[in-house]
Protein backbone atom coordinates (compact mmCIF):
# COMPACT_ATOMS: atom_id res chain seq x y z
CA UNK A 1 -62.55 26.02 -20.50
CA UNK A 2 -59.02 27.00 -20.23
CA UNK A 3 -56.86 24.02 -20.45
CA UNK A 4 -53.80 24.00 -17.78
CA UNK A 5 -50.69 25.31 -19.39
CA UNK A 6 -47.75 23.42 -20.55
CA UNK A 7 -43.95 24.14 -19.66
CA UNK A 8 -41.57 22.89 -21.61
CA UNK A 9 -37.92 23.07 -19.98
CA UNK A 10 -34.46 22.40 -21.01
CA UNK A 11 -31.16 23.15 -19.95
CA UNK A 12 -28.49 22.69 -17.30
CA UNK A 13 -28.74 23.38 -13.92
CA UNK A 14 -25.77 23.49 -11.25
CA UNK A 15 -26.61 21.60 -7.66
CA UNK A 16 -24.57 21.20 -5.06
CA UNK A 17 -23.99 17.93 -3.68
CA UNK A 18 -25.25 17.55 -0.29
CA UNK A 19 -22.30 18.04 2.17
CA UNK A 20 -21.54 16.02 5.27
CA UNK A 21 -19.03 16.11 7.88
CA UNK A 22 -18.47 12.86 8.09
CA UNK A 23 -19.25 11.22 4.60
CA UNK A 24 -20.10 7.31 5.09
CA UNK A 25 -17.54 5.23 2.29
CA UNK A 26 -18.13 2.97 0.13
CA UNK A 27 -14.43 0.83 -0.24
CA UNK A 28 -13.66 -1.76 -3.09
CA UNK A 29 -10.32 -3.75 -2.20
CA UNK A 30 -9.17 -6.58 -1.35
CA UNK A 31 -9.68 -7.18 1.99
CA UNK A 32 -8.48 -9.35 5.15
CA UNK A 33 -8.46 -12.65 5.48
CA UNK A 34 -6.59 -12.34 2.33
CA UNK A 35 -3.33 -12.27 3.00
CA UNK A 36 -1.89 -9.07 1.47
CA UNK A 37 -0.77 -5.59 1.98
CA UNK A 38 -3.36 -4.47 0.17
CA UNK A 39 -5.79 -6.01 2.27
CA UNK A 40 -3.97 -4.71 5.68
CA UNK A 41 -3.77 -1.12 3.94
CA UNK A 42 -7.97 -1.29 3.54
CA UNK A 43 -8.62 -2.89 6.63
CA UNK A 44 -6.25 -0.41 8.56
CA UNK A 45 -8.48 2.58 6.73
CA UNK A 46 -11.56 1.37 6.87
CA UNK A 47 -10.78 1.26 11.16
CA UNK A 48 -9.68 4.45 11.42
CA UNK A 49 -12.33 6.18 9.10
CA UNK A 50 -14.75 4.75 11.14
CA UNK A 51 -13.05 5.92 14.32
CA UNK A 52 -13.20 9.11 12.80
CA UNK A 53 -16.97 9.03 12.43
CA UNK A 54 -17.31 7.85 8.90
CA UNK A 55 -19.73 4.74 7.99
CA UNK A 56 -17.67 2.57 6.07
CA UNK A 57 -18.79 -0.48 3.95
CA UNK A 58 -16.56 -2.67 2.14
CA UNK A 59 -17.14 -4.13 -1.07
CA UNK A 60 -14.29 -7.15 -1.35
CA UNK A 61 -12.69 -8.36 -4.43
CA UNK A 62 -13.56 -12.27 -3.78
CA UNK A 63 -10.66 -14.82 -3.20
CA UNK A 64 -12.57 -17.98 -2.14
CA UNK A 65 -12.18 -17.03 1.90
CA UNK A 66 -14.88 -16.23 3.58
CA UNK A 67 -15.18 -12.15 4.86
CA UNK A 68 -16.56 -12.35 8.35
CA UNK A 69 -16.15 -8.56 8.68
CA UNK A 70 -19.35 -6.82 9.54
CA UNK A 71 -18.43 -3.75 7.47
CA UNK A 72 -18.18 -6.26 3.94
CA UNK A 73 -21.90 -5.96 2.17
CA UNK A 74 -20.50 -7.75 -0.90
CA UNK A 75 -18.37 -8.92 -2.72
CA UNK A 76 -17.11 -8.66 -6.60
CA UNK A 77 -16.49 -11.60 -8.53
CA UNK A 78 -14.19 -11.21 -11.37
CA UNK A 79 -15.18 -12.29 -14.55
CA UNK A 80 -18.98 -11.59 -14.04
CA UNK A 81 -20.40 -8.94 -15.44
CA UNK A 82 -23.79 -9.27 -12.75
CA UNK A 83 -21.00 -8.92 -10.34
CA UNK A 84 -19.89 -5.87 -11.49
CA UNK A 85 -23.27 -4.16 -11.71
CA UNK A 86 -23.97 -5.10 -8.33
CA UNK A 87 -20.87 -3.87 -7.24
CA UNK A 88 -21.48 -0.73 -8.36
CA UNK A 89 -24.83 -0.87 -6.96
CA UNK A 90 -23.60 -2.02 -3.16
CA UNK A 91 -21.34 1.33 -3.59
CA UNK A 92 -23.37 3.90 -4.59
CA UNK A 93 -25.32 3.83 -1.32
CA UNK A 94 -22.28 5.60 0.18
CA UNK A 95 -21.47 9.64 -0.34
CA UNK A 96 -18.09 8.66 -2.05
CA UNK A 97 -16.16 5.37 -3.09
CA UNK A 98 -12.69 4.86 -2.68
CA UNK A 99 -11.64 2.25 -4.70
CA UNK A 100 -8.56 0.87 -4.11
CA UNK A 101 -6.03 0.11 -7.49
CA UNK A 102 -3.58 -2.59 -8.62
CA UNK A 103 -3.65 -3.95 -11.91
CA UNK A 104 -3.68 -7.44 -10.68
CA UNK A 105 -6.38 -7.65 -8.00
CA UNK A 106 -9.54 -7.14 -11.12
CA UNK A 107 -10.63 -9.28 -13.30
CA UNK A 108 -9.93 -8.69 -17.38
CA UNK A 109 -6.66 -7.98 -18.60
CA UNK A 110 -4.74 -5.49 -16.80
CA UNK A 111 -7.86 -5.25 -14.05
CA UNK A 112 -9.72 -3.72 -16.82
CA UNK A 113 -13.01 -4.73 -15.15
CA UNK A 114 -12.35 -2.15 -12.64
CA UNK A 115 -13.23 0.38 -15.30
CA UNK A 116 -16.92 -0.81 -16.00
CA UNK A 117 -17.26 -0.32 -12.07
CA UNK A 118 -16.49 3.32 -11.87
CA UNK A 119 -19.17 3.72 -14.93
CA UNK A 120 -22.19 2.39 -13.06
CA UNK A 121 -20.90 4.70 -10.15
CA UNK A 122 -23.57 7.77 -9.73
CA UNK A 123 -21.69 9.18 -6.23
CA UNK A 124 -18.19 10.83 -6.62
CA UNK A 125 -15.03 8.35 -6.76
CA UNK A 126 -11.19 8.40 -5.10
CA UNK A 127 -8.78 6.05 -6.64
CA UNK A 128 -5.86 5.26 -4.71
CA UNK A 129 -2.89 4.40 -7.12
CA UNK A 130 -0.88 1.67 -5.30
CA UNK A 131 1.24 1.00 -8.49
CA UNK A 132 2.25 3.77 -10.77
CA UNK A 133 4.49 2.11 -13.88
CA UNK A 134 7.38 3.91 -15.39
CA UNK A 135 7.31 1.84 -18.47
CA UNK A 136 3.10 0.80 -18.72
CA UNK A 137 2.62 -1.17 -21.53
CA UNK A 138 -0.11 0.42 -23.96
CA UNK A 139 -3.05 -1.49 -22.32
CA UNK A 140 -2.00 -0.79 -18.74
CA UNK A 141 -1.60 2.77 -19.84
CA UNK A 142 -5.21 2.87 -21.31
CA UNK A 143 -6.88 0.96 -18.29
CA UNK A 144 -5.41 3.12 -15.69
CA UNK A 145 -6.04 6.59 -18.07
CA UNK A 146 -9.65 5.72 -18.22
CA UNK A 147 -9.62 5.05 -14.15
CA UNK A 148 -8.14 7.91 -13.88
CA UNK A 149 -10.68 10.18 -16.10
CA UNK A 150 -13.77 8.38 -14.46
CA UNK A 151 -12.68 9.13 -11.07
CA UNK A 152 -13.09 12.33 -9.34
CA UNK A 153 -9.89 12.38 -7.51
CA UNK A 154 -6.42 9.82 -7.85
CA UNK A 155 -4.76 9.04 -4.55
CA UNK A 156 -1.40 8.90 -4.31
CA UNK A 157 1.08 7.84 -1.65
CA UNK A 158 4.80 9.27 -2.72
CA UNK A 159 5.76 12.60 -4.63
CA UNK A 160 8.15 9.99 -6.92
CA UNK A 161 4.30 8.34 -7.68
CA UNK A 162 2.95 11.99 -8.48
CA UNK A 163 6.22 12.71 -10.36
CA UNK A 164 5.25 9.55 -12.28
CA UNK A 165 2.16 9.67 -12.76
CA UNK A 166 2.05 13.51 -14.09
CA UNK A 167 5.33 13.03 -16.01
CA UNK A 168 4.16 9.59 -17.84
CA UNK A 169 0.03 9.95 -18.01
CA UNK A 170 -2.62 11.77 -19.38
CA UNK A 171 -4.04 12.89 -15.99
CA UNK A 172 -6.21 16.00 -15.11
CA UNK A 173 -3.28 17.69 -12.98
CA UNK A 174 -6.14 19.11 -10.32
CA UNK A 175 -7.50 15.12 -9.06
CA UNK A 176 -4.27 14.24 -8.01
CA UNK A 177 -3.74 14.32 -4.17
CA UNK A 178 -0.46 12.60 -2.37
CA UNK A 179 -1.80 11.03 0.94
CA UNK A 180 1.14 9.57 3.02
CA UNK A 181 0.51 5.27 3.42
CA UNK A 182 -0.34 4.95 7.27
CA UNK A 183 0.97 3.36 9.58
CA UNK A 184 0.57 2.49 12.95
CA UNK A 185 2.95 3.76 15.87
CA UNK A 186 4.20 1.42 18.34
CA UNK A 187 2.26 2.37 21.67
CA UNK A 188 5.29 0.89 23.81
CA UNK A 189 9.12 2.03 22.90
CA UNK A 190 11.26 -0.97 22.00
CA UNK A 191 13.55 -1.78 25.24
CA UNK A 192 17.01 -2.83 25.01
CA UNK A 193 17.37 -5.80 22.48
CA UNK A 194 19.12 -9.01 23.88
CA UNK A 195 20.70 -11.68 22.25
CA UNK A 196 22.35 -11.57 18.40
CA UNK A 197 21.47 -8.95 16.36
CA UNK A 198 18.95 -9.01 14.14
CA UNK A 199 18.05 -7.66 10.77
CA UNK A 200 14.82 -8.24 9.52
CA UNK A 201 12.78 -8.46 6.52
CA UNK A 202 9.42 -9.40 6.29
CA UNK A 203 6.41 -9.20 3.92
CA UNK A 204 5.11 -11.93 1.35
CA UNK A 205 7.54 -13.67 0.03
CA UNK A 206 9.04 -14.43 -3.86
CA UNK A 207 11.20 -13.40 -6.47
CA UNK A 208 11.91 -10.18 -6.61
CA UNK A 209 12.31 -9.59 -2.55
CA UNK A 210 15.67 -8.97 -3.49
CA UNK A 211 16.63 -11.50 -0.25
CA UNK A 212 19.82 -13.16 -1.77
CA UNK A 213 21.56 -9.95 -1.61
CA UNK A 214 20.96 -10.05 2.06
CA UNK A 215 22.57 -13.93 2.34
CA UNK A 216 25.39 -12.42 0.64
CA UNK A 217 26.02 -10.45 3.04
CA UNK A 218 25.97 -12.74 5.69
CA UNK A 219 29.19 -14.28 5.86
CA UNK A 220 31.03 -10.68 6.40
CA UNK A 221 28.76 -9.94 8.79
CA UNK A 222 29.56 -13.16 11.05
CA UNK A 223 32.71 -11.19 12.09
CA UNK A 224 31.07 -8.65 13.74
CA UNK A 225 30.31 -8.15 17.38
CA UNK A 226 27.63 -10.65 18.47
CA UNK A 227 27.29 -12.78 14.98
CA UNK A 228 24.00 -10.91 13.68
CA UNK A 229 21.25 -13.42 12.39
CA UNK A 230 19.05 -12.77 9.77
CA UNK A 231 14.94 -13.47 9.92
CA UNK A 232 12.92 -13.70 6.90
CA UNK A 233 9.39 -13.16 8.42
CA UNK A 234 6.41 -14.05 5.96
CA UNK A 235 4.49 -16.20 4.02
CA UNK A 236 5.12 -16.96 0.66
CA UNK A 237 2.87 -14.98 -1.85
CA UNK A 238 -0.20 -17.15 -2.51
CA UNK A 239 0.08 -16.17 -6.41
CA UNK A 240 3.73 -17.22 -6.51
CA UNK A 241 2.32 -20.52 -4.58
CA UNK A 242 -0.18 -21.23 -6.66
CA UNK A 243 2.85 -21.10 -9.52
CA UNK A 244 5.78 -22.01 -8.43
CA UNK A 245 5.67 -23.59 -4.65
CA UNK A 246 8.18 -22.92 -2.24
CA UNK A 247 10.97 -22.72 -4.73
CA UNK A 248 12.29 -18.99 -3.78
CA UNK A 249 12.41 -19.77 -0.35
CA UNK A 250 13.75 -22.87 -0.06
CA UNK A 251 16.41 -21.32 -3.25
CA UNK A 252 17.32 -18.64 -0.36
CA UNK A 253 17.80 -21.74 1.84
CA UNK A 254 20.04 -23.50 0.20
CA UNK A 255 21.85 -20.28 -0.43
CA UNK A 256 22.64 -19.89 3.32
CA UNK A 257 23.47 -23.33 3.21
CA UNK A 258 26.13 -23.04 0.51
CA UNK A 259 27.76 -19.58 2.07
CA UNK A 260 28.11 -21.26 5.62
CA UNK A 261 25.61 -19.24 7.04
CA UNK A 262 22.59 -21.32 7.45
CA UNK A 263 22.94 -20.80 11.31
CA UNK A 264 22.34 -17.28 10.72
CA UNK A 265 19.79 -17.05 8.28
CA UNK A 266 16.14 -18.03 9.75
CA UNK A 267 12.82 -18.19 8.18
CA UNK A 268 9.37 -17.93 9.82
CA UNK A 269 6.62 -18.25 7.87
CA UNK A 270 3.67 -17.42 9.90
CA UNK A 271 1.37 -15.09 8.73
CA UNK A 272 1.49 -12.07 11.60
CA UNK A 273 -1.04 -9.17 12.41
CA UNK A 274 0.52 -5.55 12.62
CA UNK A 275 0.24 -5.61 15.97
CA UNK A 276 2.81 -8.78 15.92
CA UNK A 277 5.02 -6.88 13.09
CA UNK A 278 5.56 -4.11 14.88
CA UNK A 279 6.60 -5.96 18.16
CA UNK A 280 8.87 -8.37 15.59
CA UNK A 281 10.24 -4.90 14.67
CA UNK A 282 11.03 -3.45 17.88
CA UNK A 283 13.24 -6.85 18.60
CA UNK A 284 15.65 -5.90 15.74
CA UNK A 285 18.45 -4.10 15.12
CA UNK A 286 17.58 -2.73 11.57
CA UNK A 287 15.15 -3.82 8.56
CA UNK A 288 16.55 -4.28 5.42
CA UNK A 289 14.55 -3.74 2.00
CA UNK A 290 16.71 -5.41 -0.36
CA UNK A 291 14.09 -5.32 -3.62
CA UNK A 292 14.90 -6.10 -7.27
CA UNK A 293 12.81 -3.03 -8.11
CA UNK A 294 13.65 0.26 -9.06
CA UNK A 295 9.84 1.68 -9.47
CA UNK A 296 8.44 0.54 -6.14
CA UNK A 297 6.70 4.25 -5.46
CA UNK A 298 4.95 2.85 -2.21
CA UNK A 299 5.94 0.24 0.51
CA UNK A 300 4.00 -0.03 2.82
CA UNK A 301 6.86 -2.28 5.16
CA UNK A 302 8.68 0.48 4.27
CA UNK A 303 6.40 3.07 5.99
CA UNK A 304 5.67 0.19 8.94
CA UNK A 305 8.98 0.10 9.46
CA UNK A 306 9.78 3.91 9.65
CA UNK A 307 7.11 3.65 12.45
CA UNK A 308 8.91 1.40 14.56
CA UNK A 309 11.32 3.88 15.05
CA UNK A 310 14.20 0.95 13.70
CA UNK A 311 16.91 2.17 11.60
CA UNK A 312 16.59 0.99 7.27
CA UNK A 313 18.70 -0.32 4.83
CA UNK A 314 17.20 -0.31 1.05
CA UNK A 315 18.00 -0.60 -1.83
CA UNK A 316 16.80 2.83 -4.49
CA UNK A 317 13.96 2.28 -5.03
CA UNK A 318 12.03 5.58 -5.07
CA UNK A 319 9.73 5.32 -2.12
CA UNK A 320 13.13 4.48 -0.14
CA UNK A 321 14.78 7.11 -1.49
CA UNK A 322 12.14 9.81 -0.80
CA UNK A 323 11.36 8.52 2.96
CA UNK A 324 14.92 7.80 3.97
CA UNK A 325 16.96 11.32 2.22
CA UNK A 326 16.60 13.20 5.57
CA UNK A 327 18.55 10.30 7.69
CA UNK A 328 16.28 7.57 8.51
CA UNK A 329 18.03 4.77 6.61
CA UNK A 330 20.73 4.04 4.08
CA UNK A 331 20.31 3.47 0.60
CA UNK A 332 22.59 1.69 -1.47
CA UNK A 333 22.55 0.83 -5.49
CA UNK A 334 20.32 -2.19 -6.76
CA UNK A 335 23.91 -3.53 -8.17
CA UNK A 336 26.65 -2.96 -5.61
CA UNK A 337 26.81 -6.12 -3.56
CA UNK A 338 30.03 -4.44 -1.75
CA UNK A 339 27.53 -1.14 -0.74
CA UNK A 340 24.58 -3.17 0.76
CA UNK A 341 27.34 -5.02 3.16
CA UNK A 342 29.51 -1.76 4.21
CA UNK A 343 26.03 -0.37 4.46
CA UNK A 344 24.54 -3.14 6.90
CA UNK A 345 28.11 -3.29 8.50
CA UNK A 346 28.11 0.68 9.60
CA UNK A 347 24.73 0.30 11.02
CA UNK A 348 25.32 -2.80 13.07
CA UNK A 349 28.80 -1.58 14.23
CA UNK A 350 28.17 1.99 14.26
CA UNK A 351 25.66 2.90 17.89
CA UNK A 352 25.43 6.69 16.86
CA UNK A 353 24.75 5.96 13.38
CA UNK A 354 22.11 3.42 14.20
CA UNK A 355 21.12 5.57 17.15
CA UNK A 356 20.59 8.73 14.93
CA UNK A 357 18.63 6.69 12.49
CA UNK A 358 16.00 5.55 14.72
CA UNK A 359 15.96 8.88 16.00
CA UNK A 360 14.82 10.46 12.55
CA UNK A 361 12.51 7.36 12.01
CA UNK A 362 10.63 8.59 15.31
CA UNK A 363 10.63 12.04 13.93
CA UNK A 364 8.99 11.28 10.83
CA UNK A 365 6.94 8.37 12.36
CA UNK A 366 3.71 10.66 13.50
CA UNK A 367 3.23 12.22 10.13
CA UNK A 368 2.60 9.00 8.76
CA UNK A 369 0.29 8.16 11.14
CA UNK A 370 -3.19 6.43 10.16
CA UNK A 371 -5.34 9.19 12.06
CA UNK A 372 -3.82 12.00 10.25
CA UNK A 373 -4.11 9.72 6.87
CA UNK A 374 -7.60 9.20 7.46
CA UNK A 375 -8.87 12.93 8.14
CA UNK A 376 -6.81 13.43 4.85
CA UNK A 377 -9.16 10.92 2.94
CA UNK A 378 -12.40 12.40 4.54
CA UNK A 379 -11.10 16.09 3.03
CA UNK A 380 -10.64 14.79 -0.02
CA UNK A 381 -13.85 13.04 0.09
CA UNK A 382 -15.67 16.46 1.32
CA UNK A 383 -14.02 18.43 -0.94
CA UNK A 384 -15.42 16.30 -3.67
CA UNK A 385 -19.09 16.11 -2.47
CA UNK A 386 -18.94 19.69 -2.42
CA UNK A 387 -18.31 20.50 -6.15
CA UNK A 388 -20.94 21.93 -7.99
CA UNK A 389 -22.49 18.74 -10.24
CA UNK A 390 -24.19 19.75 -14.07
CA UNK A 391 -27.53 18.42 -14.24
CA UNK A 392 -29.28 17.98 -17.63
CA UNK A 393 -33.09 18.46 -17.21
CA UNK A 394 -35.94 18.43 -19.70
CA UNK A 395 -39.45 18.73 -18.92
């Protein structure tokens, strides 16, 4: 009898991943109620991919509030390694991940954890850099290099974060992509604006806001046309909370308090949707960004802000400095007190500087725009699917 004969394979084969028009996501963020940008950033993504025909589910870093959003199958629970495995799992029954990156949002030191995810992942993988550090220390260097070498493309939102990132990392030069943050464009222009001037800064609230050079400023300002006020819009951040209570703000308080201009200087501490931001925005005169630092590579109040079509004043850091260099704002030195008030003095005094301002911030305001931002994701994500994969098979 002739026995049936034996094949013995082995070798690599190249597939092609199967290619869709609209890939369905798999997202790992924080994610609303949580009170953060980060949170707004995922939520406002994960609403216009799906607008733009893409199933999204969210996997949400856990915070203790409940996620009522339909689109959250689970959630990872730092410190547990089941978690993390299921995670994994919960993504990988979407054509591509998009995992969302700060160092401080995963559990382990530095968000290390975050690195044992993209291992378990067996679909292809965009990381979207929200922090990009001059000066990592070792370990934040070797967390976010091994991110970086597991995923199959690295999101960026600046060309001073790509600058960065290529000039400062070992990063495969072809998976890095610079995606614009979106934003949302007021549907209703901002009418004439009654009452005192405002400028306006908003966003969580703590050290490093930079708000006190703001107060400074105040009592110069008082002499101009109208008195301008200054409003503080935001909550506290809940990690500075947790640590230190309401010390900043009520520091920035007592700061008014002590220049004379406590009548001027206003704090509301609700915590707003964009919807409510953007119509807080259209009331003012300018925003001011006043931050200590000098590596913030994306802001996304910054980017809100160039959407409502309101004239800036920031200090350099280098997302400011990138958005605002064709006219949309002023920028003025981290450590010259006497530029950030001539600077908030022109604009307040100044109607064709102010005017011109806004003018470029409505220019620039539709490229920015979370439609466009989206499709940009799903080409990335397409482009990804599409690669030939290596497939080791033995028979």
């Amino acid at each position: 009898m002739v026995g049936t004969p034996t094949f013995h394979f082995s070798g690599t084969s190249v597939l092609e991943r199967p290619r869709s028009r609209t890939p369905s996501v798999g997202l790992l963020s924080t994610y609303p109620p949580t009170p953060c940008g980060l949170a707004n950033f995922s939520a406002a993504l994960a609403d216009t991919l799906s607008a733009n025909g893409s199933t999204v589910n969210v996997v949400r870093v856990a915070d203790g509030l409940p996620g009522p959003s339909n689109r959250v199958v689970g959630e990872l629970v730092n410190g547990s390694k089941a978690s993390v495995a299921a995670c994994a799992g919960l993504l990988n029954g979407s054509d591509v991940a998009v995992i969302q990156h700060e160092f401080g949002i995963y559990g382990g030191a530095d968000g290390q954890e975050v690195v044992d995810v993209l291992a378990g992942l067996t679909i292809p993988s965009i990381v979207v850099l929200h922090t990009v550090p001059r000066r990592p220390t070792a370990h934040q260097r070797s967390v976010l290099e091994s991110v970086m070498r597991l995923a199959d493309s690295v999101v960026v939102m600046s060309e001073s974060a790509a600058t960065v990132l290529r000039a400062v990392f070992d990063v495969e030069r072809g998976k890095i992509s610079t995606i614009p943050h979106g934003s949302t464009t007021p549907t209703v222009a901002a009418g004439k604006r009654a009452g005192r001037p405002t400028l306006l800064t908003w966003g969580l609230l703590g050290p490093g806001k930079g708000i006190e050079r703001v107060i400074d400023a105040m009592p110069s300002l008082q002499t101009l046309r109208g008195s301008p006020r200054y409003l503080i819009a935001g909550r506290t951040h809940p990690k500075v909370l947790a640590h230190e209570g309401e010390a900043y703000r009520e520091a920035r308080a007592e700061q008014a308090q002590r220049l004379g201009v406590a009548g001027s200087v206003s704090f509301d501490g609700a915590y707003r949707s964009t919807a409510s931001l953007s119509a807080l925005a259209q009331t003012s005169a300018l925003v001011v960004l006043p931050y200590d630092s000098t590596e913030q590579v994306t802001s996304g109040v910054l980017v809100d802000a160039i959407a409502s079509g309101r004239p800036v004043v920031a200090t350099a850091f280098p997302h400011a400095v990138e958005l605002l260099g064709s006219g949309a704002g002023l920028i003025v030195a981290h450590d010259d007190p006497d530029a950030m008030t001539a600077a908030l003095r022109s604009v307040l005094s100044d109607p064709r500087l102010a005017g011109g301002m806004a003018a470029e911030a409505r220019r620039l305001a539709p490229t920015m725009a979370w439609s466009l931002v989206a499709k940009s994701y799903q080409a990335v994500a397409q482009r990804i699917i599409a690669r030939p994969v290596e497939r080791t098979w033995a028979f």
